[in-house]
N, C-alpha and C. Protein backbone atom coordinates (compact mmCIF):
# COMPACT_ATOMS: atom_id res chain seq x y z
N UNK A 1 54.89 32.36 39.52
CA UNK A 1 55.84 33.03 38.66
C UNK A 1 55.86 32.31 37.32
N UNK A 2 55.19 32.80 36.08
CA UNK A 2 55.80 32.51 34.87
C UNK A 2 57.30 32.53 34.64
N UNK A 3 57.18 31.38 33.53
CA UNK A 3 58.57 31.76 32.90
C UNK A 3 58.84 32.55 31.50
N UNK A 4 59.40 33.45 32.05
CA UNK A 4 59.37 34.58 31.39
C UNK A 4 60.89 34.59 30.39
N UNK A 5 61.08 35.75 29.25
CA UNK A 5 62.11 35.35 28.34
C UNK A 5 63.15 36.85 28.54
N UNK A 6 63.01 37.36 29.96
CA UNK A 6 63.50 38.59 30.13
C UNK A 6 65.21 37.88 30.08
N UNK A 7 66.41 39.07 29.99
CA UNK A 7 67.77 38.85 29.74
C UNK A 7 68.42 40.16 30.88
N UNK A 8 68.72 40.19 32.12
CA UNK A 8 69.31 41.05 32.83
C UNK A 8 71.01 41.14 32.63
N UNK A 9 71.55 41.92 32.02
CA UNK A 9 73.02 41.97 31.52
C UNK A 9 73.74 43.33 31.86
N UNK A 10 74.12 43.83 33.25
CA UNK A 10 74.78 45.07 33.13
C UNK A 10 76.05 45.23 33.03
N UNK A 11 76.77 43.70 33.34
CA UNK A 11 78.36 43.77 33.05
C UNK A 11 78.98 42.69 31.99
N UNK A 12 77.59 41.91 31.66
CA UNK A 12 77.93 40.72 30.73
C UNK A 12 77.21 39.31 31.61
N UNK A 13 76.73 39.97 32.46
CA UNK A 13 76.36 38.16 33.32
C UNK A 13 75.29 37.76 32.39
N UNK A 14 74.66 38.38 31.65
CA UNK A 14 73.51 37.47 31.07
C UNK A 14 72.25 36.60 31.76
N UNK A 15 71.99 37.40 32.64
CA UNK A 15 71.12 36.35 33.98
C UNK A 15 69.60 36.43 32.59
N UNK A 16 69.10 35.32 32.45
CA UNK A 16 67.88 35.12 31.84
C UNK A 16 66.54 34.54 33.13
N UNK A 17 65.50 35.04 32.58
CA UNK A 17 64.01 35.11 33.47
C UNK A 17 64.36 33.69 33.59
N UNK A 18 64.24 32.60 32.54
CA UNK A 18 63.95 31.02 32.62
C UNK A 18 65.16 30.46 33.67
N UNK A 19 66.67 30.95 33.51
CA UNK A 19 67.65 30.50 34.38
C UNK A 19 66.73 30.79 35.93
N UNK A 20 66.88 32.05 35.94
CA UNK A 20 66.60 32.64 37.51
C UNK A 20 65.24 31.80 37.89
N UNK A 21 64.39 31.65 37.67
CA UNK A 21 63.13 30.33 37.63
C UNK A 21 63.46 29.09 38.26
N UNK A 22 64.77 28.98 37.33
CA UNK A 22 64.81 27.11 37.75
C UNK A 22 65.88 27.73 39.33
N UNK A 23 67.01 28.54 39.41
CA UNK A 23 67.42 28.94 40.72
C UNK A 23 66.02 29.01 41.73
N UNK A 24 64.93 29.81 41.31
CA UNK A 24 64.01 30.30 42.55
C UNK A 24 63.88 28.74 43.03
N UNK A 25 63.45 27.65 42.12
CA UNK A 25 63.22 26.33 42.39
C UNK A 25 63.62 26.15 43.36
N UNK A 26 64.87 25.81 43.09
CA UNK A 26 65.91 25.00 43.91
C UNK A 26 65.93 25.49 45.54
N UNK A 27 65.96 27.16 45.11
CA UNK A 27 66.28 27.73 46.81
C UNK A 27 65.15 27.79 47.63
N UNK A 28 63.76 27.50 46.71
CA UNK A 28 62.73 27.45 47.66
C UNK A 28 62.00 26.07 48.04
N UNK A 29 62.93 25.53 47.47
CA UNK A 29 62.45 24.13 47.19
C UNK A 29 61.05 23.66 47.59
N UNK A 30 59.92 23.71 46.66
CA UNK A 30 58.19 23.90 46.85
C UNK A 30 57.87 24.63 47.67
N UNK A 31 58.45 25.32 48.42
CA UNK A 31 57.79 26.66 49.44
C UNK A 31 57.89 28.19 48.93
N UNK A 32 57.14 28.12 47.71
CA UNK A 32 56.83 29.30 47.11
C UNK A 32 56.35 30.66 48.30
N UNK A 33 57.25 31.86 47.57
CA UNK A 33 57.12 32.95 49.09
C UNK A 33 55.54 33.64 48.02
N UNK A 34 54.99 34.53 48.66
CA UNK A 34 54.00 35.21 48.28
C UNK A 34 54.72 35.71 47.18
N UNK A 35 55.82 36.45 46.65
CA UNK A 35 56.55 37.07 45.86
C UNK A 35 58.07 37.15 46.18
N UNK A 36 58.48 36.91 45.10
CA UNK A 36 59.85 36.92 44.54
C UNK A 36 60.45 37.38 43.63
N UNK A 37 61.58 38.49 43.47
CA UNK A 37 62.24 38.93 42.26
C UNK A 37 63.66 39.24 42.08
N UNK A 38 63.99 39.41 41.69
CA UNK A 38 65.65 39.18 41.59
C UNK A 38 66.36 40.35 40.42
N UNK A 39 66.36 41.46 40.79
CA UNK A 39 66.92 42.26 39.99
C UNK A 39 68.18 42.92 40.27
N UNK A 40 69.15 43.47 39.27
CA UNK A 40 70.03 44.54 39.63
C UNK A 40 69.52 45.72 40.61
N UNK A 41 70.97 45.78 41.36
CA UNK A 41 70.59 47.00 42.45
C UNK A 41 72.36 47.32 42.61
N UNK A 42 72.28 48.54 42.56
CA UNK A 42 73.47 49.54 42.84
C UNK A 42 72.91 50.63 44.01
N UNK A 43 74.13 50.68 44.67
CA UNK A 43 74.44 51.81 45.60
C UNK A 43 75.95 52.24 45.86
N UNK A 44 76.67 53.14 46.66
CA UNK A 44 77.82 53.75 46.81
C UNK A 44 78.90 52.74 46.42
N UNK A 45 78.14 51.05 46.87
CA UNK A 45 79.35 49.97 47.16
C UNK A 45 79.48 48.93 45.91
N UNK A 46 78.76 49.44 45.00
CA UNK A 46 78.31 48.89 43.67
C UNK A 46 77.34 48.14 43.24
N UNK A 47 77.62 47.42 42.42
CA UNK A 47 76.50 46.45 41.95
C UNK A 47 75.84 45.60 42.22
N UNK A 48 74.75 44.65 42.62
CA UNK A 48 74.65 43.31 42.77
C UNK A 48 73.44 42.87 42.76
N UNK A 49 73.21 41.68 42.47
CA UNK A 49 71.60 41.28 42.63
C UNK A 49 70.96 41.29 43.94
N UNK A 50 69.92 41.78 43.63
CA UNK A 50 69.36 41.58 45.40
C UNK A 50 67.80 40.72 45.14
N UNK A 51 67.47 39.59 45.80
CA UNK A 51 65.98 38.98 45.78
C UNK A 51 64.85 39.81 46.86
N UNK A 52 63.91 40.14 46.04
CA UNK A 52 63.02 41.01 47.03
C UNK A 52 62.27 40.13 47.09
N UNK A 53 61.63 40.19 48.31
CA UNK A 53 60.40 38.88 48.66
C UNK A 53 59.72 39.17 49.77
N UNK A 54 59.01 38.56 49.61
CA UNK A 54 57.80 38.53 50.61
C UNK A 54 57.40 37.26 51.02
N UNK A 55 57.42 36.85 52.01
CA UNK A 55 57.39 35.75 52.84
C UNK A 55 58.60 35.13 53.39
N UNK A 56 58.52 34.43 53.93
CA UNK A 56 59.45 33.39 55.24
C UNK A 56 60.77 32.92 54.13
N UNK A 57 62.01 33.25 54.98
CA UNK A 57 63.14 33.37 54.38
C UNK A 57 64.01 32.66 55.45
N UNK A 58 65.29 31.96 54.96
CA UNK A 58 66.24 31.37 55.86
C UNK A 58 67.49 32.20 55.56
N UNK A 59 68.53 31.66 56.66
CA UNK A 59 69.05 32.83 57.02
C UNK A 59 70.80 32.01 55.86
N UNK A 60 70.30 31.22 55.55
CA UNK A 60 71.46 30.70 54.46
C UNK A 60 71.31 30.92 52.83
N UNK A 61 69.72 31.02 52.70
CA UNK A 61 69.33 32.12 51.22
C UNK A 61 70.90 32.87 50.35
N UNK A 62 70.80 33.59 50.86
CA UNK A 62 71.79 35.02 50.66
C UNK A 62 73.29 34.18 49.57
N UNK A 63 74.03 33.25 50.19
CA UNK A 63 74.98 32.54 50.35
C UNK A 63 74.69 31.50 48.92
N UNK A 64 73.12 30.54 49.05
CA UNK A 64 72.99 29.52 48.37
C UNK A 64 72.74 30.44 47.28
N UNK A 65 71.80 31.28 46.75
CA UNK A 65 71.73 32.21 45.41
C UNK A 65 72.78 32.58 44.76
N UNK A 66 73.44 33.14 45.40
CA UNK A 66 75.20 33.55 44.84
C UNK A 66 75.70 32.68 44.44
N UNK A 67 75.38 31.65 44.62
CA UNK A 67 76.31 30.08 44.25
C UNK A 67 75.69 29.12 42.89
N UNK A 68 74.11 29.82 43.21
CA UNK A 68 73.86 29.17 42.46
C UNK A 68 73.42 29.79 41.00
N UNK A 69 73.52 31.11 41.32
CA UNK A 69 73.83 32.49 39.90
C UNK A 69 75.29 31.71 39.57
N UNK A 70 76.01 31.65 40.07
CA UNK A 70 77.40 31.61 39.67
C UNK A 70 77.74 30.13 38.61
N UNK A 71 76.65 29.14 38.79
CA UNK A 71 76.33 28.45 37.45
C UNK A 71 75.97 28.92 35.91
N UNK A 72 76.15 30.01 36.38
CA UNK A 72 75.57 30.64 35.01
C UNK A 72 77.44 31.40 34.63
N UNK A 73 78.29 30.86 33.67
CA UNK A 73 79.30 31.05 33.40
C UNK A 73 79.86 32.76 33.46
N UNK A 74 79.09 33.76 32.89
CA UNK A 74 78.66 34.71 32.71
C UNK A 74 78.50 35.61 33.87
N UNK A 75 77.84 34.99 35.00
CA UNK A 75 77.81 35.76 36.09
C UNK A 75 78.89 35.38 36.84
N UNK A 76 79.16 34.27 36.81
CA UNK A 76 80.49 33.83 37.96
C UNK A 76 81.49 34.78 37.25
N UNK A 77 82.00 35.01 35.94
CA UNK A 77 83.11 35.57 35.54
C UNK A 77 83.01 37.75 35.99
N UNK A 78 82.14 38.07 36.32
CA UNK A 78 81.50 39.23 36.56
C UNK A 78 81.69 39.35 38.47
N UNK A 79 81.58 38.17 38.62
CA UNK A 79 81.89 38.20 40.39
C UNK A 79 83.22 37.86 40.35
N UNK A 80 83.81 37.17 39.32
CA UNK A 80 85.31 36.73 39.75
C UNK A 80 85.97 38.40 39.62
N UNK A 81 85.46 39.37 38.98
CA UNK A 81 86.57 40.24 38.50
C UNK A 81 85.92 41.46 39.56
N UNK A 82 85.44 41.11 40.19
CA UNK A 82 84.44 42.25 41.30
C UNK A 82 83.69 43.07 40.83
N UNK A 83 82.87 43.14 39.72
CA UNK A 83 82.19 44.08 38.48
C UNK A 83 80.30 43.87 39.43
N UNK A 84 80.14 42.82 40.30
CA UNK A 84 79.11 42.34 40.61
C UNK A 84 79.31 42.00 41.96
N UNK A 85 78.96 42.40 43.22
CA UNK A 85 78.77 42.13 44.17
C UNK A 85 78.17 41.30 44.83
N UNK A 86 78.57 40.10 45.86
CA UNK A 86 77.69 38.70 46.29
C UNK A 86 75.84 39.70 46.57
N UNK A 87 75.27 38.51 46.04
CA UNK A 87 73.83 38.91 46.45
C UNK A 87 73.35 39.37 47.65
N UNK A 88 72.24 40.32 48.03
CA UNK A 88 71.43 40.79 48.88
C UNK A 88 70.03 40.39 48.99
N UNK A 89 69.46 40.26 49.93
CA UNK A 89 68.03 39.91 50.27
C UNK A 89 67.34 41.17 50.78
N UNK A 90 66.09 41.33 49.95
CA UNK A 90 65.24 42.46 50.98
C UNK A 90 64.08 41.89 51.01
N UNK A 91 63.84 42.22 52.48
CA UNK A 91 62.49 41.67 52.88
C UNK A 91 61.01 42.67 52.59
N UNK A 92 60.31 42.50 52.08
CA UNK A 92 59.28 43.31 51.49
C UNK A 92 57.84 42.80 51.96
N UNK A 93 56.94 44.13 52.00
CA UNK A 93 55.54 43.91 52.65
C UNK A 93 54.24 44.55 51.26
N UNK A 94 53.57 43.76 51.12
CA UNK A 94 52.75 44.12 50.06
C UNK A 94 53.15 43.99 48.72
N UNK A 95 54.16 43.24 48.29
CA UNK A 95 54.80 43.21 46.96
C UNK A 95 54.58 43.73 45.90
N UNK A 96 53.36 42.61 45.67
CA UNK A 96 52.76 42.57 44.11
C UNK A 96 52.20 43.85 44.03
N UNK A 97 51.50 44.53 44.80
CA UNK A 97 50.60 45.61 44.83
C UNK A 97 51.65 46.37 44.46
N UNK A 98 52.88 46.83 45.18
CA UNK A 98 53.91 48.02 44.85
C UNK A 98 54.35 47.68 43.43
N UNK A 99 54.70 46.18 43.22
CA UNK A 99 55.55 45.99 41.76
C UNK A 99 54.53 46.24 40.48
N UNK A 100 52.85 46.09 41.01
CA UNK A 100 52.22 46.49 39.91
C UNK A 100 51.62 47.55 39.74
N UNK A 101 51.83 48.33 40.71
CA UNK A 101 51.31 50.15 40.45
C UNK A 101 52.95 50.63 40.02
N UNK A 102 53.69 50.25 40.20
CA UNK A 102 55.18 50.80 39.81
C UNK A 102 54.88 50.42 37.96
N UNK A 103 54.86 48.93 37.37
CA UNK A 103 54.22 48.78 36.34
C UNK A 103 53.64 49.57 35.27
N UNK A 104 52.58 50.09 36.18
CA UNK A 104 51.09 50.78 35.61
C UNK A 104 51.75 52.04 35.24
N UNK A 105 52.35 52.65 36.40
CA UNK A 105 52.88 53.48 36.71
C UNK A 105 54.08 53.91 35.51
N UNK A 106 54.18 52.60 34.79
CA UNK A 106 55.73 52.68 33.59
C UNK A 106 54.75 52.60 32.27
N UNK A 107 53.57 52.41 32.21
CA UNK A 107 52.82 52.62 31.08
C UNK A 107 52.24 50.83 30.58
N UNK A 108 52.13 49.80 31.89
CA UNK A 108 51.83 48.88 31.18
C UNK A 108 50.03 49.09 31.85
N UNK A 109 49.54 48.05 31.40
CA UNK A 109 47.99 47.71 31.40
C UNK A 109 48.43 46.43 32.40
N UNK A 110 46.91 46.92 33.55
CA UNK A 110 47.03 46.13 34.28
C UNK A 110 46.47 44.67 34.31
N UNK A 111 45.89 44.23 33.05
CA UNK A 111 45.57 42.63 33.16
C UNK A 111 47.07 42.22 32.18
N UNK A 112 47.41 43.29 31.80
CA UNK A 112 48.94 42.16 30.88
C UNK A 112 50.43 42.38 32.00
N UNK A 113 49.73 43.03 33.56
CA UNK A 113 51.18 42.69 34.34
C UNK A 113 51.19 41.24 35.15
N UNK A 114 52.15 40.45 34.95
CA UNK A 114 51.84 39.16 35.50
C UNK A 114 53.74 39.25 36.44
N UNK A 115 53.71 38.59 37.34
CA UNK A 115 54.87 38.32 38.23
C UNK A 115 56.02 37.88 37.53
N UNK A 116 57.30 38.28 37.74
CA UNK A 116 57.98 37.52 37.09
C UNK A 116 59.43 37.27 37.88
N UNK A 117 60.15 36.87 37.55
CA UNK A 117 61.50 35.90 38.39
C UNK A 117 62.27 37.26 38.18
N UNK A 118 62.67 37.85 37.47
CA UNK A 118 63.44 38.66 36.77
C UNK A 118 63.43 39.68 36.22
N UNK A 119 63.81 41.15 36.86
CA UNK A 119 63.69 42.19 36.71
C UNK A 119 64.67 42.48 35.89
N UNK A 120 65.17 43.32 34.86
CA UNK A 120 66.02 44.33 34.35
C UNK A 120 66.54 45.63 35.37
N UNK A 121 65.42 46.00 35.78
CA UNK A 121 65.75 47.32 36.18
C UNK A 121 65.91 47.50 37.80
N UNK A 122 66.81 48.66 37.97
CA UNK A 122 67.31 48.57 39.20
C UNK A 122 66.18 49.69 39.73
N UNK A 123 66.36 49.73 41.17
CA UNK A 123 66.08 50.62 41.97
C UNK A 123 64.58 50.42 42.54
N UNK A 124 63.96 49.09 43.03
CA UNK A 124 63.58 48.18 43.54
C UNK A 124 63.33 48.54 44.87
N UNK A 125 64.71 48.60 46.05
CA UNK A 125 64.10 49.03 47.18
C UNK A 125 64.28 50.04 47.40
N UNK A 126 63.29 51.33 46.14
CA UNK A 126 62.47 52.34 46.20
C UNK A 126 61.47 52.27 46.20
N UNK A 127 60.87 51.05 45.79
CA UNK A 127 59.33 51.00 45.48
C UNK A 127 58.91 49.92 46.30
N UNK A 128 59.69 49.08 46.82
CA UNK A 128 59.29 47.87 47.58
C UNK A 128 59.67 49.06 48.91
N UNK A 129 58.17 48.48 50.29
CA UNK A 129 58.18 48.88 51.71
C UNK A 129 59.14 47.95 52.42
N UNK A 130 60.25 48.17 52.65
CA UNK A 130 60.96 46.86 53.35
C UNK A 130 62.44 47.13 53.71
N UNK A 131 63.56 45.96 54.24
CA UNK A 131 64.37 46.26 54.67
C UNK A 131 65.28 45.54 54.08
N UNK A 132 66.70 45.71 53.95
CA UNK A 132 67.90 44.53 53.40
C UNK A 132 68.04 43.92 54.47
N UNK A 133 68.04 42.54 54.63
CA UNK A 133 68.23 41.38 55.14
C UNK A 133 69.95 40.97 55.47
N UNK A 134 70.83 41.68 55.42
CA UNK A 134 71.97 41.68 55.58
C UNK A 134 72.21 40.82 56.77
N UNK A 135 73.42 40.10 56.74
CA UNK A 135 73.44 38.98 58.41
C UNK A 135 72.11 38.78 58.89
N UNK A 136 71.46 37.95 58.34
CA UNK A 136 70.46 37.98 58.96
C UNK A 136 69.81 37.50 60.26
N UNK A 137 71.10 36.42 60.91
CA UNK A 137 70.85 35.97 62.41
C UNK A 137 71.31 37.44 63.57
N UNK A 138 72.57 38.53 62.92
CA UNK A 138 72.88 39.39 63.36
C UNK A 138 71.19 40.68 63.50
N UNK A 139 70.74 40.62 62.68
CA UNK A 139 69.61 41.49 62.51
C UNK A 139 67.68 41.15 62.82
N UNK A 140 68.10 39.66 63.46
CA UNK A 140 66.81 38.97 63.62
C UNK A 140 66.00 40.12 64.27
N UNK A 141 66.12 40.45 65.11
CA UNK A 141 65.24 41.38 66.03
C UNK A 141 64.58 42.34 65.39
N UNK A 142 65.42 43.25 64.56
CA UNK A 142 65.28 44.92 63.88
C UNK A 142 64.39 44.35 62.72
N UNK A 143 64.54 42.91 62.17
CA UNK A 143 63.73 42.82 60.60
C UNK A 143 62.37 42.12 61.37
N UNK A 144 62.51 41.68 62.50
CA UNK A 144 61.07 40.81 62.99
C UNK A 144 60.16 42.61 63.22
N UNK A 145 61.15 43.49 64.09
CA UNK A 145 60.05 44.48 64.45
C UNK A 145 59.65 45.15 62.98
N UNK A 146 60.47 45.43 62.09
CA UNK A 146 59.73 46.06 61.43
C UNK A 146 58.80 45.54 60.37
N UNK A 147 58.98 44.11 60.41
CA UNK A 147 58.28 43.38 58.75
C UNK A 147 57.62 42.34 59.81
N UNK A 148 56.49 42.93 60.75
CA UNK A 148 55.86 41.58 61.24
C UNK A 148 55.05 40.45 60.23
N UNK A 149 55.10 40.78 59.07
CA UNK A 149 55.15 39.26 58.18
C UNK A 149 55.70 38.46 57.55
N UNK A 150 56.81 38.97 57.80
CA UNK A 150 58.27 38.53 56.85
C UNK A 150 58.76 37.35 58.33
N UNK A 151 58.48 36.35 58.12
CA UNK A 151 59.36 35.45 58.93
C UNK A 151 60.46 34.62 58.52
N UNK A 152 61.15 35.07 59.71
CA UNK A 152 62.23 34.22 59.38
C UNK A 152 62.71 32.74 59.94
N UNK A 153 63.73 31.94 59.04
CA UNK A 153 63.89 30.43 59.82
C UNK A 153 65.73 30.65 59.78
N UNK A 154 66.31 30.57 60.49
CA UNK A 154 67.46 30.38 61.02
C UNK A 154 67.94 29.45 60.19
């Protein structure tokens, strides 16, 4: 993952590509997943960031991200007022391939799409093959059968 100079802002959190970078750090601490991204996502229940990824995930993720977005003054004040919903995890199969025909697909050229920490745009798990990771010791079974590469660590 480059560090990239993208700015994700739908209620004022101000999440920047380089912040979300040094977070991926921390929560993966040198166990880089095949892919990782972190964009806005809305549905009926509102707003919130969700990390799409691909590869081996723990089941305390979910919890440490939210905490550690919430260093960012901007986003904590956006969760304090409920405008932003605690983070979501979706587990995803084939990543890069979906995030860069989605890309191509938006009018970029495919040697200038490179990975990045930080999406702008919502609506993500439409184009990613995969599942939300919700409780994830509650759901071990249903996300092992359907994402036999997505492993998980308790």
């Amino acid at each position: 993952m480059g560090r990239d100079k993208s700015t994700s802002d739908q209620f004022g959190e101000k999440l920047t590509g380089i912040f979300v970078t040094e977070v991926f750090e921390e929560l993966f601490r040198g166990r880089k997943p095949r892919f990782a991204l972190l964009a806005p996502d809305n549905n009926e229940d509102g707003y919130r960031y969700t990390l799409y990824i691909q590869g081996e995930i723990e089941s305390h993720w979910q919890e440490v991200l939210d905490h550690a977005l919430c260093r960012n003054p901007h986003y904590a004040y956006c969760r304090r007022l409920g405008q932003l919903l605690p983070t979501a995890i979706f587990c995803i199969k084939s990543a890069y391939e979906a995030f860069a025909q989605c890309q191509a697909g938006n009018g970029a050229r495919l040697g200038d799409i490179k990975p990045v920490a930080l999406s702008c745009f919502t609506g993500w798990s439409n184009v990613f093959s995969g599942v939300y990771c919700a409780n994830i010791p509650m759901n071990l079974h249903l996300i092992k059968a359907r994402l036999s590469n997505c492993r998980l660590n308790p």
